[in-house]
Each structure stands twice: as structure tokens, then as C-alpha cells.
Protein backbone atom coordinates (compact mmCIF):
# COMPACT_ATOMS: atom_id res chain seq x y z
CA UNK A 1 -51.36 14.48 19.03
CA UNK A 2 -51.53 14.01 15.27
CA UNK A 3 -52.64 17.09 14.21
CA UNK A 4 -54.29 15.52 10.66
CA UNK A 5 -57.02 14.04 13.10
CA UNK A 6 -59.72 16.63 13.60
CA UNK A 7 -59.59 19.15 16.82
CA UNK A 8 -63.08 18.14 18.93
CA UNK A 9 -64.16 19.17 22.15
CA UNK A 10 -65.35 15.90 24.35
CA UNK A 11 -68.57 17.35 24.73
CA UNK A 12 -69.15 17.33 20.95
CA UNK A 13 -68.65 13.62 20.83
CA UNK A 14 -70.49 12.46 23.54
CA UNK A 15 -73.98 11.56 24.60
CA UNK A 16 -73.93 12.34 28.52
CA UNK A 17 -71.91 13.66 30.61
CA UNK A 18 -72.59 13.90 34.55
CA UNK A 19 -71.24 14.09 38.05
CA UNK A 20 -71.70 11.22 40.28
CA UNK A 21 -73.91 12.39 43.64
CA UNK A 22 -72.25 14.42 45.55
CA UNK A 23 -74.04 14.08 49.05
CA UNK A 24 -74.63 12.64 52.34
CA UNK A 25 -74.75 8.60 52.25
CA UNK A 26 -75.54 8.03 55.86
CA UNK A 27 -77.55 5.27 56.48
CA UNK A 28 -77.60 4.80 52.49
CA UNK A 29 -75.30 1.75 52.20
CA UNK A 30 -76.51 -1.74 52.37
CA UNK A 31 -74.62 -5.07 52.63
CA UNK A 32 -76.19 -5.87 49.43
CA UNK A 33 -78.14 -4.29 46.39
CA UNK A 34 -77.37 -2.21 43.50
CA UNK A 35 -73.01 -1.47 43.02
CA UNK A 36 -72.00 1.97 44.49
CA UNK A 37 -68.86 2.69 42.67
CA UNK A 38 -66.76 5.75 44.46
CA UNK A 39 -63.06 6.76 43.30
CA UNK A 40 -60.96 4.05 44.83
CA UNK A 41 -62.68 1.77 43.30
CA UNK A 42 -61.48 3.04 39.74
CA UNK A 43 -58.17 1.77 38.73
CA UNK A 44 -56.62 2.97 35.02
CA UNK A 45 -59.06 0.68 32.67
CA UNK A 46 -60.20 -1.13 35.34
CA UNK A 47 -63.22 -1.19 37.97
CA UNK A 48 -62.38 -2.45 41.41
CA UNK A 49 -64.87 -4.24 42.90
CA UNK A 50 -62.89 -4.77 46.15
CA UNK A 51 -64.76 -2.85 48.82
CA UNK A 52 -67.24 -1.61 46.46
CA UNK A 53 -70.61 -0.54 48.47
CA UNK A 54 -74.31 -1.29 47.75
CA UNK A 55 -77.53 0.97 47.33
CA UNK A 56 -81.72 -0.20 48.01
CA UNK A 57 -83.57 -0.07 44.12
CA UNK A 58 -85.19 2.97 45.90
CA UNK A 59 -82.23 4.84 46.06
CA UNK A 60 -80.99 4.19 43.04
CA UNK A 61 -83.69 5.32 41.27
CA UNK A 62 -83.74 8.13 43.14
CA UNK A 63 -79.88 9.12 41.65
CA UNK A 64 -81.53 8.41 37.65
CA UNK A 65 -78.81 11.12 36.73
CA UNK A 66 -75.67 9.52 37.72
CA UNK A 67 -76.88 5.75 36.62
CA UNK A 68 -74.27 3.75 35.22
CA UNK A 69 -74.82 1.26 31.97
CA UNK A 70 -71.98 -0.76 30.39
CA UNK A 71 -69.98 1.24 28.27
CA UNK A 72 -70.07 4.13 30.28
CA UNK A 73 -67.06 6.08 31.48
CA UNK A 74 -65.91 7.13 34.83
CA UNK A 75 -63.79 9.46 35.69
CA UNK A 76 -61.86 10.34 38.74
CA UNK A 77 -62.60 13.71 40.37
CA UNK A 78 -60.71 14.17 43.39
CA UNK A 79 -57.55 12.24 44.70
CA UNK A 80 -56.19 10.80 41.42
CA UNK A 81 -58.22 12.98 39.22
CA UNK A 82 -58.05 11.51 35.54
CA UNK A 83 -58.10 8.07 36.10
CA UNK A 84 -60.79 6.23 34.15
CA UNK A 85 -61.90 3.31 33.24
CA UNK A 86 -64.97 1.76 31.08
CA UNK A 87 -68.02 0.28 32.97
CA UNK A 88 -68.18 -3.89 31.71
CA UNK A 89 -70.33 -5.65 31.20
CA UNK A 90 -70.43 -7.67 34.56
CA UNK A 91 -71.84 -4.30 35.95
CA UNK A 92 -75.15 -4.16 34.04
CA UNK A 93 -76.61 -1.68 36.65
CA UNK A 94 -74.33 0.04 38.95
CA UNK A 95 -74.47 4.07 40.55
CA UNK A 96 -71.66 5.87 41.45
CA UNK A 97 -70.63 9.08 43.45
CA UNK A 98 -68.16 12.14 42.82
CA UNK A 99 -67.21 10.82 39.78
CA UNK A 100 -67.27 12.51 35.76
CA UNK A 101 -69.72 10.07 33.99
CA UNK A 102 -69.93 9.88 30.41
CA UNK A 103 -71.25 7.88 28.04
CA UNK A 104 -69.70 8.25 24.98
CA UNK A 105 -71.36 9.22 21.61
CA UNK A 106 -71.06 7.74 18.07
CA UNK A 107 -68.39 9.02 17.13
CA UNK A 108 -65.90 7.85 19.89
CA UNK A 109 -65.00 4.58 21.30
CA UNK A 110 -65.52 4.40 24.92
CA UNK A 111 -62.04 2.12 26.20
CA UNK A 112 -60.19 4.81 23.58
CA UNK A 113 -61.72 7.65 25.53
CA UNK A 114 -60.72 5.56 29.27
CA UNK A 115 -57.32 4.97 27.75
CA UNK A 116 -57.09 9.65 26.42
CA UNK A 117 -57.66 9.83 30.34
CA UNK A 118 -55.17 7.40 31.42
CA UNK A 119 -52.32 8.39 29.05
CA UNK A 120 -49.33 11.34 30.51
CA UNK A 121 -51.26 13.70 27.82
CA UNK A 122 -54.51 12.94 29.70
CA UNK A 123 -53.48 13.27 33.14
CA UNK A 124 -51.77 16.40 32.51
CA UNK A 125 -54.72 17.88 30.54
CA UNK A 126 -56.70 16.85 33.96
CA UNK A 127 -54.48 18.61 35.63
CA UNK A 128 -54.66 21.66 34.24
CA UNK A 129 -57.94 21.68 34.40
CA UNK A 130 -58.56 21.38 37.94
CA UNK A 131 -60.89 23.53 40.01
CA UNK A 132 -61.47 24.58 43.66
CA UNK A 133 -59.85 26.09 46.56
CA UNK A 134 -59.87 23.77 49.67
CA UNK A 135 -59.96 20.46 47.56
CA UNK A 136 -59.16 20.62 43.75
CA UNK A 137 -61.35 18.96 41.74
CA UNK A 138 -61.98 17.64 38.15
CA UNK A 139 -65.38 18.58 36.92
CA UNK A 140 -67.66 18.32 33.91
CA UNK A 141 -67.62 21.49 32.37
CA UNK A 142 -63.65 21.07 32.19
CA UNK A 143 -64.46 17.26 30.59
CA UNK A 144 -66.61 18.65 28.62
CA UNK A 145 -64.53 21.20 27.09
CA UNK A 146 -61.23 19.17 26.64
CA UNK A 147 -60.05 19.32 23.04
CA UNK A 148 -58.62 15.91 21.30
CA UNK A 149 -57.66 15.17 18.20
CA UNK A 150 -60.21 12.36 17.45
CA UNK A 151 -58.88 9.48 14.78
CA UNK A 152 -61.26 8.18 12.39
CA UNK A 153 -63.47 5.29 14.62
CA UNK A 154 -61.72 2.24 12.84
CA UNK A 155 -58.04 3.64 14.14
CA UNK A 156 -59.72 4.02 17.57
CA UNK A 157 -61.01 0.65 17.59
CA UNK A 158 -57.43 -0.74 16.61
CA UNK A 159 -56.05 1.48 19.49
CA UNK A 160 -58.69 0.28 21.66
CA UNK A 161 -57.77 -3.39 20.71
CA UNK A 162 -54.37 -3.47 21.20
CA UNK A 163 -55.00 -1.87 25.01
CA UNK A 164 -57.48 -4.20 25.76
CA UNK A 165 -54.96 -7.32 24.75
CA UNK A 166 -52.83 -5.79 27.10
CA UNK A 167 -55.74 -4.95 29.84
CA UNK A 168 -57.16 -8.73 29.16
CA UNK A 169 -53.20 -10.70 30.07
CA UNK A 170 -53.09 -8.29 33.35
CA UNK A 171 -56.56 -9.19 34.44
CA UNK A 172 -55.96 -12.64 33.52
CA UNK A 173 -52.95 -12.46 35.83
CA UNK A 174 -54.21 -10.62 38.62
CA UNK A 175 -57.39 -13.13 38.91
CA UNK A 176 -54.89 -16.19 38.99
CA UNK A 177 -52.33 -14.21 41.45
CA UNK A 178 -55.59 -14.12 43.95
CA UNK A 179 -56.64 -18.06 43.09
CA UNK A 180 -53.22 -19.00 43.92
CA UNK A 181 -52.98 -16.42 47.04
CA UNK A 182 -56.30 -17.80 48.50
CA UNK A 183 -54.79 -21.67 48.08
CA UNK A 184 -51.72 -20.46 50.13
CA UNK A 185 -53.63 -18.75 52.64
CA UNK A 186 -56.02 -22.03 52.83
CA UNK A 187 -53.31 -24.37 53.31
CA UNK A 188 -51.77 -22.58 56.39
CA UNK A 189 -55.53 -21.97 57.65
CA UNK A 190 -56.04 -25.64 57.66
CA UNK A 191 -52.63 -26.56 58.84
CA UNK A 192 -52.31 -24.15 61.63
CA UNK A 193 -55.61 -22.83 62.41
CA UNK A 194 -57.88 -25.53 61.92
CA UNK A 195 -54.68 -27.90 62.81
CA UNK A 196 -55.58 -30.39 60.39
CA UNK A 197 -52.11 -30.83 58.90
CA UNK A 198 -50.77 -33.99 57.49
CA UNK A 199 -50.74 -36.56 60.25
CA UNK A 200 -52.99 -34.64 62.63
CA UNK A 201 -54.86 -38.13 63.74
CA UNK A 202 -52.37 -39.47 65.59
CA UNK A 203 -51.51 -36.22 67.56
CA UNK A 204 -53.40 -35.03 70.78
CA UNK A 205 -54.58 -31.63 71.73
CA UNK A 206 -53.49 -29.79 74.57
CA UNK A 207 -54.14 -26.53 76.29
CA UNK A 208 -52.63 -23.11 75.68
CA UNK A 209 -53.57 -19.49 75.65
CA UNK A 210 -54.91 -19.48 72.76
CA UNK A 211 -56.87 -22.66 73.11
CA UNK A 212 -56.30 -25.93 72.08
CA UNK A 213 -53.17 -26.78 70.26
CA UNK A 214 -51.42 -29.88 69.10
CA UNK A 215 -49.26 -31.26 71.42
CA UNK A 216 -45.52 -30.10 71.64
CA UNK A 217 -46.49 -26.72 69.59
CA UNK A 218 -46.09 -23.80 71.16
CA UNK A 219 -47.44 -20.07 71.17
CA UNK A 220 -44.57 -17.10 70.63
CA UNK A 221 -45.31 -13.56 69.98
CA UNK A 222 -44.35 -12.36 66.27
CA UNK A 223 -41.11 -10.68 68.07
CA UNK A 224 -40.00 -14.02 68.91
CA UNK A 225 -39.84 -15.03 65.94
CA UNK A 226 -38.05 -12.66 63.28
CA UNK A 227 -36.15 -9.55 63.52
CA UNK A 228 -37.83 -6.32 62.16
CA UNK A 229 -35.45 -4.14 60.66
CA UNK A 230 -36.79 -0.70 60.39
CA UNK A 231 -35.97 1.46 56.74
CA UNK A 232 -33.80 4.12 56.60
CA UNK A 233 -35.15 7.92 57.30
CA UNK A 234 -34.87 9.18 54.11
CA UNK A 235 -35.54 12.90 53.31
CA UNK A 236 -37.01 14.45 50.38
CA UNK A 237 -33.90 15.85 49.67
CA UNK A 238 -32.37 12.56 49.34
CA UNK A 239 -34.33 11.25 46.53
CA UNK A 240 -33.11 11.47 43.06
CA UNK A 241 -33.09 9.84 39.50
CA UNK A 242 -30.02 7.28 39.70
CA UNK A 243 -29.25 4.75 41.94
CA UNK A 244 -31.50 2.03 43.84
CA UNK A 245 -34.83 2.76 43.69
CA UNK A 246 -36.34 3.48 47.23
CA UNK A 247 -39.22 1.26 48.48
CA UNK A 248 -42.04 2.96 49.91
CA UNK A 249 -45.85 2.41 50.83
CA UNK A 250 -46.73 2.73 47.54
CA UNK A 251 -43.89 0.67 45.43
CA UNK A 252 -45.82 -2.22 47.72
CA UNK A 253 -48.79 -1.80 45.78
CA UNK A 254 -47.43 -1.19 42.47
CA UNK A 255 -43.87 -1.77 42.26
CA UNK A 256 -40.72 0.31 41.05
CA UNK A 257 -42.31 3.11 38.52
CA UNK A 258 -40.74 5.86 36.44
CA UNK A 259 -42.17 7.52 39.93
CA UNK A 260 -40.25 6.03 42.37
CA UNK A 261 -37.52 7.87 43.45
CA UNK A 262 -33.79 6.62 43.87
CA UNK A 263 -30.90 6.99 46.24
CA UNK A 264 -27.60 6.31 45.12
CA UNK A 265 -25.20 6.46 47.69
CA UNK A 266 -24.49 3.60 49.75
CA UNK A 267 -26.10 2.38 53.08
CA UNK A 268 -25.49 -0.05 55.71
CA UNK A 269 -26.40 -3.64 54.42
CA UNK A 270 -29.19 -4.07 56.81
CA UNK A 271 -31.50 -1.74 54.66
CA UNK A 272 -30.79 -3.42 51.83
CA UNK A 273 -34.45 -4.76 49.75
CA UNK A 274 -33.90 -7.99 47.60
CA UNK A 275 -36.49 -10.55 45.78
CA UNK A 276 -38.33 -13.03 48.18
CA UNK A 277 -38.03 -10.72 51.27
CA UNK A 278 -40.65 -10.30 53.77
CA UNK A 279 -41.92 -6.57 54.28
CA UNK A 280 -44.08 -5.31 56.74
CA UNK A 281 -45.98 -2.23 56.41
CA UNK A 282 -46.45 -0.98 59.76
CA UNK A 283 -48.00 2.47 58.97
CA UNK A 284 -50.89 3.07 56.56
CA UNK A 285 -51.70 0.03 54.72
CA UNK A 286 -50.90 -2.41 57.61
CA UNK A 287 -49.86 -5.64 56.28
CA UNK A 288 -47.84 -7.94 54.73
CA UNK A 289 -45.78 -8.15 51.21
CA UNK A 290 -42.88 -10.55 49.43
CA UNK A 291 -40.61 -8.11 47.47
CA UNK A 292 -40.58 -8.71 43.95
CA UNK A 293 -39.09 -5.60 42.38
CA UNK A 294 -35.45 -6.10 42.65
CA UNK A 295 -32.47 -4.50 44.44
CA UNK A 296 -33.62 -1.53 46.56
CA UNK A 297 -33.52 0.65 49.50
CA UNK A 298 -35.95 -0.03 52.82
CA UNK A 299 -37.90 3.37 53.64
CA UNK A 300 -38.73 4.37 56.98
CA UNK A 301 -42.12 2.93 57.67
CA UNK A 302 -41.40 -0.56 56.71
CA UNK A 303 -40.26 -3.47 58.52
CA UNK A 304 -38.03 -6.15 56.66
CA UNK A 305 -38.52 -9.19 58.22
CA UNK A 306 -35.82 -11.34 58.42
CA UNK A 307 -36.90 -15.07 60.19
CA UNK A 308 -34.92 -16.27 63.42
CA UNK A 309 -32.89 -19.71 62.37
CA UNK A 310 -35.36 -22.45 62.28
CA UNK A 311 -38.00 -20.71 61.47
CA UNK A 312 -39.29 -20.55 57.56
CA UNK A 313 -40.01 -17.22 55.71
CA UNK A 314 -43.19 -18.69 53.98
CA UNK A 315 -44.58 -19.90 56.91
CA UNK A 316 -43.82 -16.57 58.72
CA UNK A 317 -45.33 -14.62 56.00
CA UNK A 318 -48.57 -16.45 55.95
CA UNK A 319 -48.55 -16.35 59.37
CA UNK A 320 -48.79 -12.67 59.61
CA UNK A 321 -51.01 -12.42 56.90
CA UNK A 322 -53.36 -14.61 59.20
CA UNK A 323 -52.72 -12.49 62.27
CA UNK A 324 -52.89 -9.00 59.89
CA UNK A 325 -56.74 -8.28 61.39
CA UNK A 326 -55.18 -8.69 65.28
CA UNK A 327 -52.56 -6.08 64.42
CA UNK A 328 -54.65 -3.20 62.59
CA UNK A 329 -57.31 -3.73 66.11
CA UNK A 330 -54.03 -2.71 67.85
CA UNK A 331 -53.01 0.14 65.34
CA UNK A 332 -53.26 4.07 66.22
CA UNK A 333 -54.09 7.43 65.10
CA UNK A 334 -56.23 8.89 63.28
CA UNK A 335 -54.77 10.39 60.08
CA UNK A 336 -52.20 7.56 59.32
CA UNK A 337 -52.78 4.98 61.30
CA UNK A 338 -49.58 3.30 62.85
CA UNK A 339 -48.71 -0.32 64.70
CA UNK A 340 -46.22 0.64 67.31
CA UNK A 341 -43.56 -2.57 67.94
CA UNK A 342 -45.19 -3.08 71.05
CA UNK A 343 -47.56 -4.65 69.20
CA UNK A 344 -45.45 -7.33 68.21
CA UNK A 345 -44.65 -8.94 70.91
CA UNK A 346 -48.35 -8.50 72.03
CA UNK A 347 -49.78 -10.73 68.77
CA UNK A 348 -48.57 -14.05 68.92
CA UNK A 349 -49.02 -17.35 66.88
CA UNK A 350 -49.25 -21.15 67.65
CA UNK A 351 -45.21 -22.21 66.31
CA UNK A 352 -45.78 -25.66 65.14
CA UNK A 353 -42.77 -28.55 65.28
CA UNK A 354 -40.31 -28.25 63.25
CA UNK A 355 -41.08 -31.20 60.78
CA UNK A 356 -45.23 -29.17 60.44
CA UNK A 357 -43.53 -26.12 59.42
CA UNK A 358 -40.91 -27.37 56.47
CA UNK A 359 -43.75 -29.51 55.29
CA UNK A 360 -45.88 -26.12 54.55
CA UNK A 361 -42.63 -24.56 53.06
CA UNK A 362 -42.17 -27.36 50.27
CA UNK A 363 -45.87 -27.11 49.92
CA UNK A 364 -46.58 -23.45 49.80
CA UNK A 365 -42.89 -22.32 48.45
CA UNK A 366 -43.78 -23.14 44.92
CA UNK A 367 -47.19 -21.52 44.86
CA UNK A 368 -45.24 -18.30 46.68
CA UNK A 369 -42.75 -18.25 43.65
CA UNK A 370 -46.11 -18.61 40.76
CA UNK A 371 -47.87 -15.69 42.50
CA UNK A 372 -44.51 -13.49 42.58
CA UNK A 373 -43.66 -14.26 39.13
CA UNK A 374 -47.14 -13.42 38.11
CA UNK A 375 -46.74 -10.48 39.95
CA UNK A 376 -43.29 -9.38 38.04
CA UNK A 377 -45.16 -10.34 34.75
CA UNK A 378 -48.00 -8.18 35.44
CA UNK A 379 -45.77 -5.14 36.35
CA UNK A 380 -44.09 -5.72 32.82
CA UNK A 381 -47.11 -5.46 30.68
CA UNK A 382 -48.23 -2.72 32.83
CA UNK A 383 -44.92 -0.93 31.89
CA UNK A 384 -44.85 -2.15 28.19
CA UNK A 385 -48.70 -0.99 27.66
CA UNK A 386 -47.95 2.75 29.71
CA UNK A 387 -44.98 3.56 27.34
CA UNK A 388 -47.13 2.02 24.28
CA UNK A 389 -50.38 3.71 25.24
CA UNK A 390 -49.23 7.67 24.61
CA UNK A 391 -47.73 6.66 21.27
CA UNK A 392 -50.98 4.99 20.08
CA UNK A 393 -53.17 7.85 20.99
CA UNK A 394 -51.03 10.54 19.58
CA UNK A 395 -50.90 8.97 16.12
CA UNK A 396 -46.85 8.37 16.49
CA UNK A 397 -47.73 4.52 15.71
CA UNK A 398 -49.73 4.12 12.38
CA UNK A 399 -51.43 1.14 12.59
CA UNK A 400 -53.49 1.95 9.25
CA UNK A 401 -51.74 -1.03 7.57
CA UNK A 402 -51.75 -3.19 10.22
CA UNK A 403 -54.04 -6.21 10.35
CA UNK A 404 -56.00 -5.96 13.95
CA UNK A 405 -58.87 -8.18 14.72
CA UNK A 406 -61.75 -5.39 16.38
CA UNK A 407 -64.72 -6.36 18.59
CA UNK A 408 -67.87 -4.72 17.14
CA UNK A 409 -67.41 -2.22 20.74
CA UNK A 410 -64.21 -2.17 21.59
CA UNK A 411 -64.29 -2.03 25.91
């Protein structure tokens, strides 16, 4: 870091800093009430409300110490230990568990401070700093002894305002990928759940074993209607640097990363990964993706699914995402849970006629394509922003002489 900027330690430059209650929560959460924030729901500069849990008043009040207030910071402890992110403003009272809280002082802005965590000189410092035998964890006295090189407020605030232009576009994205997800999933609910698909009047109902369908549909099992190609068993000792990048689990959730490792020798064509493909995650996260990351290699653990003639990939894929809950009843184990290909011949789905089912696809195509494109864009500024961010907070860009519109509080 720019060694001009004076050396402080964290705890010099801060107000608070706290752990987030570490303790039993049985019988604690509620279906509504006060935000409960624990470490999955903290993504780098971003809270994730998905899943988030809820406290009584009582409690809350009751946990005074770890309280959060916008502005705050959270840390991540255990699991992914460094990631932060700043409380906003649409959390105006909010708790949290197992997590480093601080609220940051005067002297130091607090999205600069999420965005020291989230940069490689951060992370490793987290690292490093990591305490405990059975389960390694980040705690306060280690946050509160980290030494920075702290800019003058102004630069932070310019640092802090070029990261939250990029943080503001991917937000923006990600809330229109879900607007335009949730329309897709609609459409097929109404279509072929609720069967009230163009021209549904003049068509009558008629038994089946999964109640009343239009006539001349049918029900098939998933197996019936695509074949699931299994990835290739790759070893540890097969991943490297070069070649096509290998596409796991995780690359579902965030794409290809400097991360992801690559394999390149050739394989058989069938576990070949392009654009617009249909992936199924069968172990662990349980559901289903469209490939947007390029060329790549099929890991063991995921099924491509590649539609029988007639049948159209967008329909299929919205069909399993409907179906998604029936498969994870049928998953097992314990550890990582697993959907065994029993399974899919056990699911099935009401197959519409032919005519139903291109309708959707000239429908529902173009939406796909927005939400994948978004997707790709979103991965870019991601990318763009993580090779940016260590450059800004080491002082390797001056951006002195640069004219930067600031917020008043930069988060």
C-alpha cells in the first residue's frame, strides 16, 4: 500500500468494534421481526437478504452489543472469513450473529473499509490472522489490530465512489435479472400449471395422475424427456492454469474466476459446456442453471441436459425449475445432499402439445437471452471492479486530480 499514507491500526480509527452473538438461537427465530443477519447472508459489498432470519424487539434488545445501524460494517468470521460489506440504509435496525461488527470512526469511510476487506490484500491479511483449532476463525482483537495505510478521507471517498458506481450497475443488474426471472417463471406457471395458456377456452380438461390436464397433454417423467449427461471425474491432479476452464458447483453461482481451474487436454465431445446449455446440479445446490460463461468442461456432479427432438430447452428448463422443490424432497444424505437418477424418472411433468410448447419458447426465449446477457454483464463489472479495487486501495491509481462527484457518506 502507498507507504506516504500513514500506518494505523483499525482499532485507532474506529468507534466500535464487536462480535455478533455467538449462542444458541433455538426457538429465537420468528417468521417476522427485527433482520438477523448471519454470514451467508454477507456477500463482498453487499447484504443478502435472501433467507435472512427474524428476531422478537425483546430479543433484540437483549443483544444491545451486537446491534446493527446503517453504516456499520460486517465482517465474516468463519467460512469466507473477510468478506464484508456496509449495512444500508434499507436496514435501519437489523442484529446479527458470529460476525466482526464495526462501526467506523471519523477518520475512515465505512464502504472504503468493506472494500480493505474485500480486496486480495484484505483477504490475505484475514487470513493470516486467523485463530482457533477445530474451526479457524476471524476475530476482533485481530480486526482490531490490522495495520492500513489510511489515505487522507477525501481520497477514500473518491475510492469509495468509484466502487460504489461499480456496486450500484451490478445491483441494478441483479434486481432486473430476478424481475425478468420471476416473468419467465410466471408465464410457464400460468401456461402449464394454472393451464391458462393462449386459447385455453376452447380446450377441455381431462383426467391424469396428476389431476386435471388439458386434453391431448400428457404427463412424462423428466427422463423422458432429455438426456442427462453426467461431467467428467476430474481429479485434483487434473486441474491446472491453461486450457478450458472446468465447470463446477461453484462456477454456477459465480461464473469462470481467476479461481476456476482449467483442463487442457481434450475430452470426448459429450462433456463439452457451451452458452445456452441446460445444467443440472444434482448434488449440493440442487437445481437448475443456463450456461453463460463460455466454452468449458462438465464436472462430475452436474448433469447437462440436452432436450429429446421435439421438445424445447426453455420450456424444459422452466420446467425443472418448477419441479426443483419435488426433487430436493427426494434428495439424500446428510453432509452433501445428492438426487440419485432414480429420481428422474420418478418426477414427472404435464408435456403440453406441441403448438403450447413453441408458443412459450418464442415467448420466454427472448426474456431467457435478457437475463443471460445481464448475467454475462454483471460477471464483467464484477471482474473489471476486482482487478480495479486492489489498485485503488493501494494508492497505485492517483485519483488526486481527478474530478469525482462524492456523496457526503460514501456507502
Amino acid at each position: 500500500m502507498n507507504s506516504v499514507w500513514p500506518l494505523v491500526t483499525l482499532g485507532s480509527v474506529c468507534s466500535r468494534m464487536t462480535v455478533g452473538h455467538v449462542g444458541p438461537m433455538v426457538g429465537e427465530y420468528l417468521d417476522a421481526g427485527i433482520p438477523f443477519l448471519r454470514s451467508q447472508n454477507i456477500k463482498p459489498f453487499r447484504i443478502d437478504v435472501e433467507g435472512v432470519k427474524f428476531i422478537s424487539d425483546e430479543f433484540n434488545r437483549r443483544l444491545k452489543k451486537s446491534a446493527l445501524s446503517p453504516g456499520d460494517v460486517v465482517v465474516v468470521r468463519t467460512g469466507y472469513p473477510g468478506t464484508a460489506a456496509v449495512i444500508p440504509h434499507e436496514l435501519p435496525v437489523a442484529n446479527c450473529a458470529d460476525l466482526v461488527v464495526i462501526t467506523p470512526g471519523t477518520r475512515i469511510d465505512a464502504f472504503f473499509l468493506s472494500a480493505l476487506f474485500n480486496s486480495t490484500w484484505g483477504l490475505s491479511a484475514v487470513s493470516g490472522r486467523l485463530v482457533g483449532s477445530a474451526q479457524q476463525h476471524f476475530n476482533v482483537a485481530a480486526a482490531r489490530s490490522l495495520q492500513v495505510h489510511l489515505p487522507p478521507l477525501p481520497t477514500q471517498r473518491k475510492i469509495a465512489a468509484v466502487l460504489s458506481a461499480y456496486h450500484d450497475l451490478i445491483e441494478n443488474n441483479n434486481r432486473r435479472t430476478k424481475i425478468l426471472e420471476d416473468i419467465a417463471q410466471r408465464i410457464y406457471r400460468e401456461w402449464f400449471v394454472e393451464f391458462r395458456y393462449p386459447g385455453y377456452e376452447n380446450v377441455p380438461l381431462v383426467d391424469s395422475t396428476l389431476g386435471s390436464v388439458p386434453a391431448a397433454w400428457t404427463v412424462q417423467s423428466f427422463a423422458d424427456l432429455g438426456e442427462y449427461v453426467n461431467g467428467y471425474a476430474f481429479k485434483p491432479t487434473d486441474w491446472g492454469e491453461s486450457g478450458r476452464p472446468i465447470v463446477k458447483i461453484r462456477e454456477l453461482k459465480t461464473g469462470v474466476t481467476s479461481e476456476t481451474p482449467r483442463y487442457a487436454a481434450n475430452l470426448p465431445g459429450k462433456f463439452d459446456v457451451r452458452d445456452g446449455d441446460l445444467l443440472f446440479s444434482w448434488s449440493a445446490d440442487l437445481d437448475a442453471y443456463l450456461w453463460t460463461g463460455g466454452p468449458a468442461w462438465l464436472n462430475q456432479h452436474l448433469f447437462r441436459v440436452d432436450p429429446r427432438p421435439g421438445i424445447q430447452r426453455s420450456w424444459l428448463y422452466h420446467s425443472l425449475r418448477e419441479r426443483m422443490p419435488e426433487f430436493r424432497a427426494r434428495a439424500q444424505g446428510t453432509t452433501m445432499r445428492h438426487i440419485k437418477r432414480a429420481a428422474l424418472t420418478q418426477v414427472t411433468v404435464v408435456k403440453p402439445v406441441p403448438a403450447a410448447m413453441d408458443k412459450f419458447a418464442t415467448v420466454v426465449e427472448p426474456i431467457d437471452a435478457l437475463v443471460l446477457s445481464l448475467v454475462a454483464a454483471t460477471r464483467a463489472l464484477r471482474e473489471a471492479r476486482d482487478l480495479l479495487l486492489p489498485r485503488l486501495i493501494s494508492g497505485d491509481i492517483d485519483l488526486d486530480d481527478l474530478h469525482i462527484e462524492v456523496p457526503e457518506v460514501a456507502a
